[in-house]
Protein backbone atom coordinates (compact mmCIF):
# COMPACT_ATOMS: atom_id res chain seq x y z
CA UNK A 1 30.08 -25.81 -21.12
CA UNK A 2 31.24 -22.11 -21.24
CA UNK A 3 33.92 -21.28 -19.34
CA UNK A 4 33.15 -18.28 -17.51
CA UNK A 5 37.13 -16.94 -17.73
CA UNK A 6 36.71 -16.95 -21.00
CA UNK A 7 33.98 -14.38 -20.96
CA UNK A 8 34.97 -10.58 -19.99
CA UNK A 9 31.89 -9.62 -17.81
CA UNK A 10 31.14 -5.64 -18.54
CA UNK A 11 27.55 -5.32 -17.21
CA UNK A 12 27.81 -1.45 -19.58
CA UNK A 13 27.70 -3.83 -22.30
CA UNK A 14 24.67 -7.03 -21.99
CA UNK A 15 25.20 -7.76 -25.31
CA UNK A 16 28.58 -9.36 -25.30
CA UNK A 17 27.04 -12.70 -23.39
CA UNK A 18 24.65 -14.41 -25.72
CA UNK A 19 20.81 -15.60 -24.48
CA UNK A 20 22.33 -19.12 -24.42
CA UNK A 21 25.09 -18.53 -22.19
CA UNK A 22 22.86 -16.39 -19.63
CA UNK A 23 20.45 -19.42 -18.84
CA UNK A 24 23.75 -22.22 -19.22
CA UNK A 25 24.99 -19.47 -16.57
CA UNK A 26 21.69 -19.63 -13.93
CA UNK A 27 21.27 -23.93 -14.69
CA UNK A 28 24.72 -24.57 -13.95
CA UNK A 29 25.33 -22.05 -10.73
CA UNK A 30 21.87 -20.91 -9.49
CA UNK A 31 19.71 -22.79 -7.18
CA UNK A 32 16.88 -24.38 -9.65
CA UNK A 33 14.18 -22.99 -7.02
CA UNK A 34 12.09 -21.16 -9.86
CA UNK A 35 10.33 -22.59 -13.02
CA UNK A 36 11.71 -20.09 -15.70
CA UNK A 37 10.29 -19.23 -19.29
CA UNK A 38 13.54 -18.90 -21.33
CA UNK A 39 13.34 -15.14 -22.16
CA UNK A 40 16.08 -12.97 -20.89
CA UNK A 41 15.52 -9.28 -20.45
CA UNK A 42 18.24 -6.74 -21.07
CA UNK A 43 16.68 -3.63 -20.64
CA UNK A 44 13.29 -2.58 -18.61
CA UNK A 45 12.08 0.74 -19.43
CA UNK A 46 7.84 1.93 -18.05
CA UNK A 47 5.76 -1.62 -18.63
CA UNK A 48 8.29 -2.78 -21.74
CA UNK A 49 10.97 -5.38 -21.00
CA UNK A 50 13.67 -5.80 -24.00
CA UNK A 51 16.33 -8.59 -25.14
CA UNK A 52 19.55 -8.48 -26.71
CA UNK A 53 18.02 -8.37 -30.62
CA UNK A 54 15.83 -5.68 -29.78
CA UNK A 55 12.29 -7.71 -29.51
CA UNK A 56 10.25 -5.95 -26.87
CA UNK A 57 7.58 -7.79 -24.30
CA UNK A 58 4.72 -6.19 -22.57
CA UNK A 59 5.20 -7.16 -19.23
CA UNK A 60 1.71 -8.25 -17.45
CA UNK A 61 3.51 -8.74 -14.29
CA UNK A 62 5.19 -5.95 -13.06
CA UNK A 63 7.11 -8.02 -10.41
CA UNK A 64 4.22 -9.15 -8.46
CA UNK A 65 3.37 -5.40 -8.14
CA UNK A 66 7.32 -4.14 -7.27
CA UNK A 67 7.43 -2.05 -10.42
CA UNK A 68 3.88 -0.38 -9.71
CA UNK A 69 5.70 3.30 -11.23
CA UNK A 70 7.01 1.62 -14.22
CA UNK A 71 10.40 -0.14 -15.02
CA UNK A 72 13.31 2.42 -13.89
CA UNK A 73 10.91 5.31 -13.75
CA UNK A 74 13.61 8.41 -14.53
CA UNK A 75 12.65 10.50 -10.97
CA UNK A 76 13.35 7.45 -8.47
CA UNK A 77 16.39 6.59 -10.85
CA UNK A 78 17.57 10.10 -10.67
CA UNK A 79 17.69 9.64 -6.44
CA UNK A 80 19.49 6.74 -6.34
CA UNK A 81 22.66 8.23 -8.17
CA UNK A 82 22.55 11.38 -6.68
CA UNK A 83 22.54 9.17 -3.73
CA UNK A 84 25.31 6.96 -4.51
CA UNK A 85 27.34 10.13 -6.27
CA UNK A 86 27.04 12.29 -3.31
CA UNK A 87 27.78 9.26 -1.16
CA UNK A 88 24.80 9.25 0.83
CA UNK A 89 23.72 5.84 0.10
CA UNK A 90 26.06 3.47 1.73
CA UNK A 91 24.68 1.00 4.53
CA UNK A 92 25.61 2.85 7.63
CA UNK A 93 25.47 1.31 11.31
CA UNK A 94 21.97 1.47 13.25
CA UNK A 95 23.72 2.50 15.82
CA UNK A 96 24.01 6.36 14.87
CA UNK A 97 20.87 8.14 13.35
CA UNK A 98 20.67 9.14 9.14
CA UNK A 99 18.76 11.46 7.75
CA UNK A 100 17.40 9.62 5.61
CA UNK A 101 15.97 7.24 7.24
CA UNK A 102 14.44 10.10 9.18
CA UNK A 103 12.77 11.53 6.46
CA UNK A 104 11.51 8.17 5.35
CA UNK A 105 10.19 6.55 8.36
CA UNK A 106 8.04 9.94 8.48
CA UNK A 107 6.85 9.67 5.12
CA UNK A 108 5.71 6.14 5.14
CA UNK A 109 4.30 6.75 9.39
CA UNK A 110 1.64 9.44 7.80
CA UNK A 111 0.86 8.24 3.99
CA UNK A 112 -1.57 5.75 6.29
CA UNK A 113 -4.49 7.02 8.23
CA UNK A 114 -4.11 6.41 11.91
CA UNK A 115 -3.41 2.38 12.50
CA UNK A 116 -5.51 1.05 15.78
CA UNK A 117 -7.03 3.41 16.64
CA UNK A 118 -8.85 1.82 19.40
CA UNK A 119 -5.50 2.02 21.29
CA UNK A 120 -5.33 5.81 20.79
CA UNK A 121 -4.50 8.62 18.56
CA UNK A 122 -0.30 8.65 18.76
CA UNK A 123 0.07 8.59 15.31
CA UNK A 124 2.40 5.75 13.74
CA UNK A 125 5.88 3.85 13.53
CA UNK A 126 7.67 2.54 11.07
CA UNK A 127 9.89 -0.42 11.41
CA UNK A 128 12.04 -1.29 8.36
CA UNK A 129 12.89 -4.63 6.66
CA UNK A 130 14.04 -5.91 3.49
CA UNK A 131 12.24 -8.24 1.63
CA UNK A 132 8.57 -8.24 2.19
CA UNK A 133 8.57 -11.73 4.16
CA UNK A 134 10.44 -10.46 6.42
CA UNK A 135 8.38 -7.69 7.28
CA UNK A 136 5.29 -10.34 7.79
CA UNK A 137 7.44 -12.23 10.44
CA UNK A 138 7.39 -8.82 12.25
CA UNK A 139 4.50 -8.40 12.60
CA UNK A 140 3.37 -11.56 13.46
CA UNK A 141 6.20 -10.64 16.23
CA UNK A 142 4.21 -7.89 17.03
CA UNK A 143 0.91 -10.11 17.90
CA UNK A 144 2.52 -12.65 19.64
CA UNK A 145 4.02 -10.02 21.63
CA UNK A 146 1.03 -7.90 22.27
CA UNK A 147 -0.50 -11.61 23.32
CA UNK A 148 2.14 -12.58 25.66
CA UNK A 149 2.72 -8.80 27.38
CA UNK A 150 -1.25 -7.12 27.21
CA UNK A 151 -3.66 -10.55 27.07
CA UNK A 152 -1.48 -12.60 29.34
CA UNK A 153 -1.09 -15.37 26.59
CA UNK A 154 1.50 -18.24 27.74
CA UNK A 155 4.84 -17.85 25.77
CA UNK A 156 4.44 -20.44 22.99
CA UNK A 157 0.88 -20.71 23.85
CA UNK A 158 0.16 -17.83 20.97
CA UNK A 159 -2.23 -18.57 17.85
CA UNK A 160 -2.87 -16.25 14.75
CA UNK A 161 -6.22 -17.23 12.84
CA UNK A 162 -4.87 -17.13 8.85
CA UNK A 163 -6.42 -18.05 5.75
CA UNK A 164 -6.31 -21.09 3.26
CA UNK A 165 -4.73 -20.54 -0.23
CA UNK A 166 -2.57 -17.47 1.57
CA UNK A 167 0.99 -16.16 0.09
CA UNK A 168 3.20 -14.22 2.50
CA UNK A 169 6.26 -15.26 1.75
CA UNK A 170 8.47 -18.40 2.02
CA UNK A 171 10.94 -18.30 5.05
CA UNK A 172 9.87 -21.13 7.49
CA UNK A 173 7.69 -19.91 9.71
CA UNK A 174 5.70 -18.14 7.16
CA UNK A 175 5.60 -21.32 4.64
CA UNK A 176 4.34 -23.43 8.14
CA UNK A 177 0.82 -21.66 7.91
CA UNK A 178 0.85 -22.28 3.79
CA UNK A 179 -1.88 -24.74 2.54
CA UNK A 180 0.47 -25.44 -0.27
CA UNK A 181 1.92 -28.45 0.49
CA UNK A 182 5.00 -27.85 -1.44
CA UNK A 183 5.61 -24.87 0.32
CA UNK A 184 6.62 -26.65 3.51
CA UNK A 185 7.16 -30.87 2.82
CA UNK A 186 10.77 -31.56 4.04
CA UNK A 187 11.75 -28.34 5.46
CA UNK A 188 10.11 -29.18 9.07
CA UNK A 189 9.50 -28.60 11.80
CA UNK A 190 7.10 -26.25 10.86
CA UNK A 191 6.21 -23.61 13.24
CA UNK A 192 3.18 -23.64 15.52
CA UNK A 193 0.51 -21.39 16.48
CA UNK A 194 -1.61 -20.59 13.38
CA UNK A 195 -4.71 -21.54 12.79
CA UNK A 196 -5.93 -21.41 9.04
CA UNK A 197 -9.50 -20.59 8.20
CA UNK A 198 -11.48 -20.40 4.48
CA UNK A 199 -10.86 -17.11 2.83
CA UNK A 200 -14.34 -15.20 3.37
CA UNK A 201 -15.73 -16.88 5.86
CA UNK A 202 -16.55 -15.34 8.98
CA UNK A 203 -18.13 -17.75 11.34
CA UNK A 204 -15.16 -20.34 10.07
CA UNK A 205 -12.83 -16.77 12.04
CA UNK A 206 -15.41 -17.11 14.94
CA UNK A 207 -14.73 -20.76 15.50
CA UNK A 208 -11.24 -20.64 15.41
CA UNK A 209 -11.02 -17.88 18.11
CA UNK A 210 -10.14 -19.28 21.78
CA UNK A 211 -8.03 -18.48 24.58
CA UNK A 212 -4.67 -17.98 23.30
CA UNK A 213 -6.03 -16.13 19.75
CA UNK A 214 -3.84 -12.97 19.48
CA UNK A 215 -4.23 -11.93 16.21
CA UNK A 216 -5.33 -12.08 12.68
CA UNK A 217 -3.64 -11.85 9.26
CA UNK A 218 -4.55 -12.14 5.81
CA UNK A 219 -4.56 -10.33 2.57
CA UNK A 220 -7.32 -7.97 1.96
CA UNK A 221 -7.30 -9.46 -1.97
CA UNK A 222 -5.80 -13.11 -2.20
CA UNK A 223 -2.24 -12.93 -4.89
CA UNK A 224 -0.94 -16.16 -5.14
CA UNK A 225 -3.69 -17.54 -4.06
CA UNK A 226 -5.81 -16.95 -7.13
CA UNK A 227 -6.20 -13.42 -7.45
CA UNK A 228 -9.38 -13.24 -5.14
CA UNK A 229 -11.14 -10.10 -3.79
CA UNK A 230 -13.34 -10.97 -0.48
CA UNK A 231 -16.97 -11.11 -0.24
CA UNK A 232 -18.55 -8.02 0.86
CA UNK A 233 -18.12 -7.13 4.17
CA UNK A 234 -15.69 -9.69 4.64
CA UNK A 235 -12.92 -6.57 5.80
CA UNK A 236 -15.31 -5.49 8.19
CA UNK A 237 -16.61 -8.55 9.74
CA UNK A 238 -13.00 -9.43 10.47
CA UNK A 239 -12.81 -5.82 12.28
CA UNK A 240 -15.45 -6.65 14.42
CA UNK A 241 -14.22 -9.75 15.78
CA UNK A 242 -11.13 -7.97 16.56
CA UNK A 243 -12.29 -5.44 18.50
CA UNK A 244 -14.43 -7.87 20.46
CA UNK A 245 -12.22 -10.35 20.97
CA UNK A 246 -8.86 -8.18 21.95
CA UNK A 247 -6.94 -9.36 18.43
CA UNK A 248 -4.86 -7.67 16.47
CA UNK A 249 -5.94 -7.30 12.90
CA UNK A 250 -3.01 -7.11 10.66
CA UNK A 251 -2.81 -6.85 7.04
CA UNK A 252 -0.67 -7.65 4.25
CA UNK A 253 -0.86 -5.21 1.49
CA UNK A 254 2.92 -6.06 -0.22
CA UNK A 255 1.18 -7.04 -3.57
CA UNK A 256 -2.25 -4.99 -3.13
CA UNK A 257 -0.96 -1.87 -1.56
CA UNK A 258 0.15 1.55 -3.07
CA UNK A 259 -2.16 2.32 -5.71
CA UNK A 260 -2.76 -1.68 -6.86
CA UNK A 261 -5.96 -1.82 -6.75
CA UNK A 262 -7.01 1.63 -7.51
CA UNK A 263 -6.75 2.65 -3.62
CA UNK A 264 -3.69 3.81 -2.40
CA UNK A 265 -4.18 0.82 0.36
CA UNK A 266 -6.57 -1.77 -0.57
CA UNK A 267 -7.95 -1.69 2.64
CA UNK A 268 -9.70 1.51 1.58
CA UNK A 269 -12.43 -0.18 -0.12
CA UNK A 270 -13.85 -1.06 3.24
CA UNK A 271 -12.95 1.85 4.82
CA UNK A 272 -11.57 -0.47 6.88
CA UNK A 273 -8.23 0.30 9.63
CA UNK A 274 -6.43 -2.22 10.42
CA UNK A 275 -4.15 -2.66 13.49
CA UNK A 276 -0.69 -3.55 11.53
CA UNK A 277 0.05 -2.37 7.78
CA UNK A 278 2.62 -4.90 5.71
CA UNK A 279 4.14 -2.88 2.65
CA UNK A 280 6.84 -4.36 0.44
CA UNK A 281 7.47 -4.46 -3.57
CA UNK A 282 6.51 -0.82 -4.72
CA UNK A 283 7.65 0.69 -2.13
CA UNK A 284 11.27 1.26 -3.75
CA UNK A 285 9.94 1.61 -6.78
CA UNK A 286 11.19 -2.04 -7.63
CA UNK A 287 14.89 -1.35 -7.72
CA UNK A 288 15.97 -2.11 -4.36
CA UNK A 289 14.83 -4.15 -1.42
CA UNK A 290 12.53 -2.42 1.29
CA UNK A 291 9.18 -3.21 2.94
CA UNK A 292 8.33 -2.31 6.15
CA UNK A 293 5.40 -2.80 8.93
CA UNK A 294 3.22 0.04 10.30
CA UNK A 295 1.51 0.06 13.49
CA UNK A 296 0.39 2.43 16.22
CA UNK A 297 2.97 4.04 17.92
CA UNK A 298 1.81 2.41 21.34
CA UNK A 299 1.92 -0.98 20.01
CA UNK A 300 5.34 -0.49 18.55
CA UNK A 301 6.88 0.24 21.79
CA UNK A 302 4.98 -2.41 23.66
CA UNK A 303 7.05 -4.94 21.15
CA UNK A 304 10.03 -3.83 20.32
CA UNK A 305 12.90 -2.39 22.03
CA UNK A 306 16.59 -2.65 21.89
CA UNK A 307 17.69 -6.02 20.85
CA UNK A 308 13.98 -7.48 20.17
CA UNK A 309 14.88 -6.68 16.73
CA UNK A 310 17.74 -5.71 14.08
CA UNK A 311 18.45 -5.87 10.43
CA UNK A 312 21.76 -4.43 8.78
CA UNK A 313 20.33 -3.57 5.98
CA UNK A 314 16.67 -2.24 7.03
CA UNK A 315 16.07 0.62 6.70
CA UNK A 316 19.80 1.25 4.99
CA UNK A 317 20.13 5.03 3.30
CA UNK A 318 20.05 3.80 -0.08
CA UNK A 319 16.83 2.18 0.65
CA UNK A 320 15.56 4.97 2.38
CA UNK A 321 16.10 7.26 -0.74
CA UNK A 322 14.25 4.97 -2.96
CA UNK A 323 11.81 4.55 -0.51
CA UNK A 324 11.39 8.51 -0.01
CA UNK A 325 11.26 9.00 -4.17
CA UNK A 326 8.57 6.21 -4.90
CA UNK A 327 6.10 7.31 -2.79
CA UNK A 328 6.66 10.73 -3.44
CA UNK A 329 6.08 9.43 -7.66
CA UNK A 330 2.92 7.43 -6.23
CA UNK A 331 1.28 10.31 -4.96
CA UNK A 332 2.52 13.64 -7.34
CA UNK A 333 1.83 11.07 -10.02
CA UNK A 334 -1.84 10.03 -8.84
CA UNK A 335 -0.97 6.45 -9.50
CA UNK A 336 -3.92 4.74 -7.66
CA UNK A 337 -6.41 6.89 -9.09
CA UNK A 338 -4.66 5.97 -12.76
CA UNK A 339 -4.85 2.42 -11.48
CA UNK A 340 -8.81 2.94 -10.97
CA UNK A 341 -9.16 4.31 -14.49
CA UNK A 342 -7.18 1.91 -16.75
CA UNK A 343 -8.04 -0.83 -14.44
CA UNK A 344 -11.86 -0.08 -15.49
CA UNK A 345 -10.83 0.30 -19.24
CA UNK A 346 -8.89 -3.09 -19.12
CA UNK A 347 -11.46 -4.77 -16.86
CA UNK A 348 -14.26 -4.07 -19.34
CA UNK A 349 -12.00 -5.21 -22.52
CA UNK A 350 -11.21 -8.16 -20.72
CA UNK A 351 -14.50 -9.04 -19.81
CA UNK A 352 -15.61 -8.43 -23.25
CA UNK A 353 -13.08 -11.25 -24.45
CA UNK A 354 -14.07 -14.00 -21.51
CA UNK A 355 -17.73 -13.43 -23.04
CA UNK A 356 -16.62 -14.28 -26.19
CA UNK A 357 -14.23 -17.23 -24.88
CA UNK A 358 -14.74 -20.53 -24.21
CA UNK A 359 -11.65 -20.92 -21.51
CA UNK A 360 -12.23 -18.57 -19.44
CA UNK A 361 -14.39 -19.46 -16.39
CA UNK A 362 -14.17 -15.91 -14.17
CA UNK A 363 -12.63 -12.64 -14.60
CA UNK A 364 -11.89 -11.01 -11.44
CA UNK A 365 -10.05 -8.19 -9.95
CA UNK A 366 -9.68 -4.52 -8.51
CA UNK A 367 -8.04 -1.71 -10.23
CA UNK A 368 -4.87 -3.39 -12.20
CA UNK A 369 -5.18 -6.55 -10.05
CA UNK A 370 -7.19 -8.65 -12.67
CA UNK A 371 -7.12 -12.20 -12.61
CA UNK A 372 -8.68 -14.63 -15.37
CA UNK A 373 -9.47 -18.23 -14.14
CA UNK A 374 -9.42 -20.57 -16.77
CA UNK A 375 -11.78 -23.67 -17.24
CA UNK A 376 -9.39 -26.42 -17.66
CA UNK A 377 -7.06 -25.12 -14.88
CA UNK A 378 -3.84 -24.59 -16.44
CA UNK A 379 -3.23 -21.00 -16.75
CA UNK A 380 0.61 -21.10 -18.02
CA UNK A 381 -0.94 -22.85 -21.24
CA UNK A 382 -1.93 -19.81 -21.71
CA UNK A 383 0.75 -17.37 -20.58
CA UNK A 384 3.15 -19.43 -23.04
CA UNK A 385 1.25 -18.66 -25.80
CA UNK A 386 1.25 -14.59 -24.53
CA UNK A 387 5.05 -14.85 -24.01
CA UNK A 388 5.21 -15.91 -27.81
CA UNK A 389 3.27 -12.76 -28.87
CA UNK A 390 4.88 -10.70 -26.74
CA UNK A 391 3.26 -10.41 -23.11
CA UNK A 392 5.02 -12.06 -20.29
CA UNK A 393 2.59 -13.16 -17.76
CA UNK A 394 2.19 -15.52 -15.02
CA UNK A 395 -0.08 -18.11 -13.48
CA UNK A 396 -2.02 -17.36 -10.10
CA UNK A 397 -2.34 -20.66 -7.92
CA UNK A 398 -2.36 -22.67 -11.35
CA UNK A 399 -6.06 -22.03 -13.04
CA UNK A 400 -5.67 -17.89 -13.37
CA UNK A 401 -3.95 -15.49 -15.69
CA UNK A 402 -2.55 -12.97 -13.65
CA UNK A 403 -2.79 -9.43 -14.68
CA UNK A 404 -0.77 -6.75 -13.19
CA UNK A 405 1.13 -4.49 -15.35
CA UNK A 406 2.65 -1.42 -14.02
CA UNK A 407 0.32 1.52 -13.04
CA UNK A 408 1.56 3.52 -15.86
CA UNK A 409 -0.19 1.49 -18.53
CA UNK A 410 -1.68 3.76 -21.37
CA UNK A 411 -4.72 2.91 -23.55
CA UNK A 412 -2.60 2.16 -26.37
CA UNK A 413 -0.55 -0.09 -24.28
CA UNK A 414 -4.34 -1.79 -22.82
CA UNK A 415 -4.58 -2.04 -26.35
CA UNK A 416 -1.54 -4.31 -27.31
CA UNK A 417 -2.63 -6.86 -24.25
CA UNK A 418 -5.96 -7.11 -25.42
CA UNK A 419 -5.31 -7.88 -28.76
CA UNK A 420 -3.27 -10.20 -27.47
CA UNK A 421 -5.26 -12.27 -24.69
CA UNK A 422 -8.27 -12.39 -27.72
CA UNK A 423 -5.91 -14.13 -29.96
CA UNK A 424 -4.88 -16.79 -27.03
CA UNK A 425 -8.57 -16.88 -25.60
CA UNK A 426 -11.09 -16.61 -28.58
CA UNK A 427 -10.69 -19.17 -31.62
């Protein structure tokens, strides 16, 4: 084994440690909690991540949609060290007021439309997290709240209808309402009050609804869960019962919002509102930690006052800058309507291939949120054999190739993947 004295870390320089020594480095002092392919990145630059000897790999991935603008895209960079050089950025206490935070809560309040409206036009707040999980357990905060003080639920007595096959994280009360067993088994007792339904299904919503219902969440297009879009009408249909039923609707768009799916919120494909907003990933522009939950400014103040919440870091300036700078980028640079347009392109080319391939079962997908089920269920047979020709991609829920490259892909860039997934998916 190395011995890490012997090594003089100067992050200025990655190529003093060799590929070898990084991954001895994570196996011998990193929790083994993630299934690695052995490639090491040194360098991440637009949708290209690059290794010590120079070999480049298209990456399909784009962080799960955290790097929507592109791998240290050069205006976000350039706020985050004028931050830090004009010392600006430094976690400060929530107990005094920063500008920046200011500035961003307003931003990301009015980039939504108007967030339950039923309860009144007051326009919306912004409450700040850091890691997008953490901004789901908010809001399901939020509906067990608005239960408990406006419906008269029981404390404890609260239920949130979610859906089978959903990913919103993986602290424990979010992993108790996963249908993946390996989510949860050994880390009870798993927290009560959800109640999860088949993604799609309506009258399965309708069933589940009784006295102590207070809200619903899902994912207006399924991630993790295998890259699915709804049915028709699903959006809406969950809307309805909502509003007839006194629910919250609350949706988490951390991997499908900001310009994903060629809307800047997913949601917009319904022309749906819901009640609560999730955001997460993109909204730093991948390169720090910040997601936050949006909701009408009535319901906001119904749930949380001082000390019904906190987080040192939430909302910290640095964050805030990013924050401020990426969305700015995914609006000037009209990155959901470039998502529409090379998602089409890529779509098509893709489509093209799977008609020509006898592995792929279903090609699926909105904007740059494609996902390609294969037939003998065992995507990362596949995603090996990308990583070898230079794409690094992932498996969704085991049987799909996930494809989500940053928003800034290029034809000639759509061009280099597609060669690509032919070579792995055609003989």
């Amino acid at each position: 084994m190395t011995d890490i004295k012997d090594i003089n870390i100067d992050l200025r320089d990655n190529g003093h440690i060799t590929d070898d020594q990084v991954v001895e480095f994570e196996k011998t002092y990193g929790a083994h909690h993630y299934g690695r392919l052995k490639m090491v990145v040194r360098h991440a630059e637009g949708c290209w991540l690059t290794g010590v000897d120079g070999t480049k790999h298209f990456d399909c991935l784009a962080a799960y949609s955290a790097a929507n603008p592109g791998h240290h895209h050069p205006t976000i960079v350039k706020g985050l060290v004028d931050a830090l050089q004009g010392n600006y950025g430094s976690v400060i206490s929530n107990v005094v007021y920063t500008d920046t935070l200011g500035v961003f809560l307003k931003k990301a309040a009015t980039i939504p439309p108007q967030l339950a409206p039923r309860f009144g036009n007051n326009g919306n707040k912004v409450l700040p997290k850091n890691g997008g999980v953490e901004s789901v357990e908010t809001a399901i905060k939020m509906a067990r709240y608005y239960g408990y003080k406006a419906k008269g639920i029981a404390d404890g007595k609260q239920e949130i209808i979610v859906f089978n096959n959903n990913f919103h994280g993986r602290m424990i009360t979010v992993v108790s309402f996963s249908s993946s067993h390996k989510y949860k088994e050994g880390f009870g007792p798993i927290t009560p009050g959800f109640v999860s339904v088949d993604y799609g299904e309506l009258e399965a919503v309708k069933n589940a609804i009784n006295e102590n219902t207070c809200g619903i969440l899902v994912e207006p297009m399924q991630g993790e869960g295998g890259m699915y879009q709804p049915p028709d009408g699903f959006l809406k249909g969950l809307r309805d019962i909502a509003d007839k039923n006194d629910l919250l609707l609350l949706f988490d768009e951390i991997q499908v919002g900001l310009g994903r799916t060629g809307k800047m919120f997913c949601f917009e494909h319904e022309n749906v509102i819901p009640d609560g907003l999730i955001l997460g990933k993109a909204i730093s522009g991948g390169l720090v930690p910040l997601s936050v939950f949006i909701t009408n400014s009535q319901l906001m103040d119904i749930a949380f006052q001082p000390g019904k919440d906190g987080s040192t870091y939430g909302g910290y300036p640095l964050a805030c800058v990013a924050g401020i700078v990426a969305l700015d980028v995914i609006i000037s640079e009209k990155l959901a309507e470039r998502s529409a347009k090379m998602g089409k392109i890529l779509k098509a080319k893709i489509e093209d291939i799977a008609g020509r391939s006898a592995y792929v079962k279903e090609v699926r997908g909105r904007g740059l949120f494609i996902g390609i089920e294969v037939n003998n269920g065992d995507a990362m047979v596949y995603c090996k054999k990308l990583l070898d020709l230079g794409v690094l991609a992932n498996d969704s829920h085991g049987h799909t190739i996930r494809i989500s490259p940053p928003l800034v892909i290029n034809e000639q860039e759509i061009d280099y993947l597609t060669e690509r997934l032919e070579k792995v998916l055609v003989d």
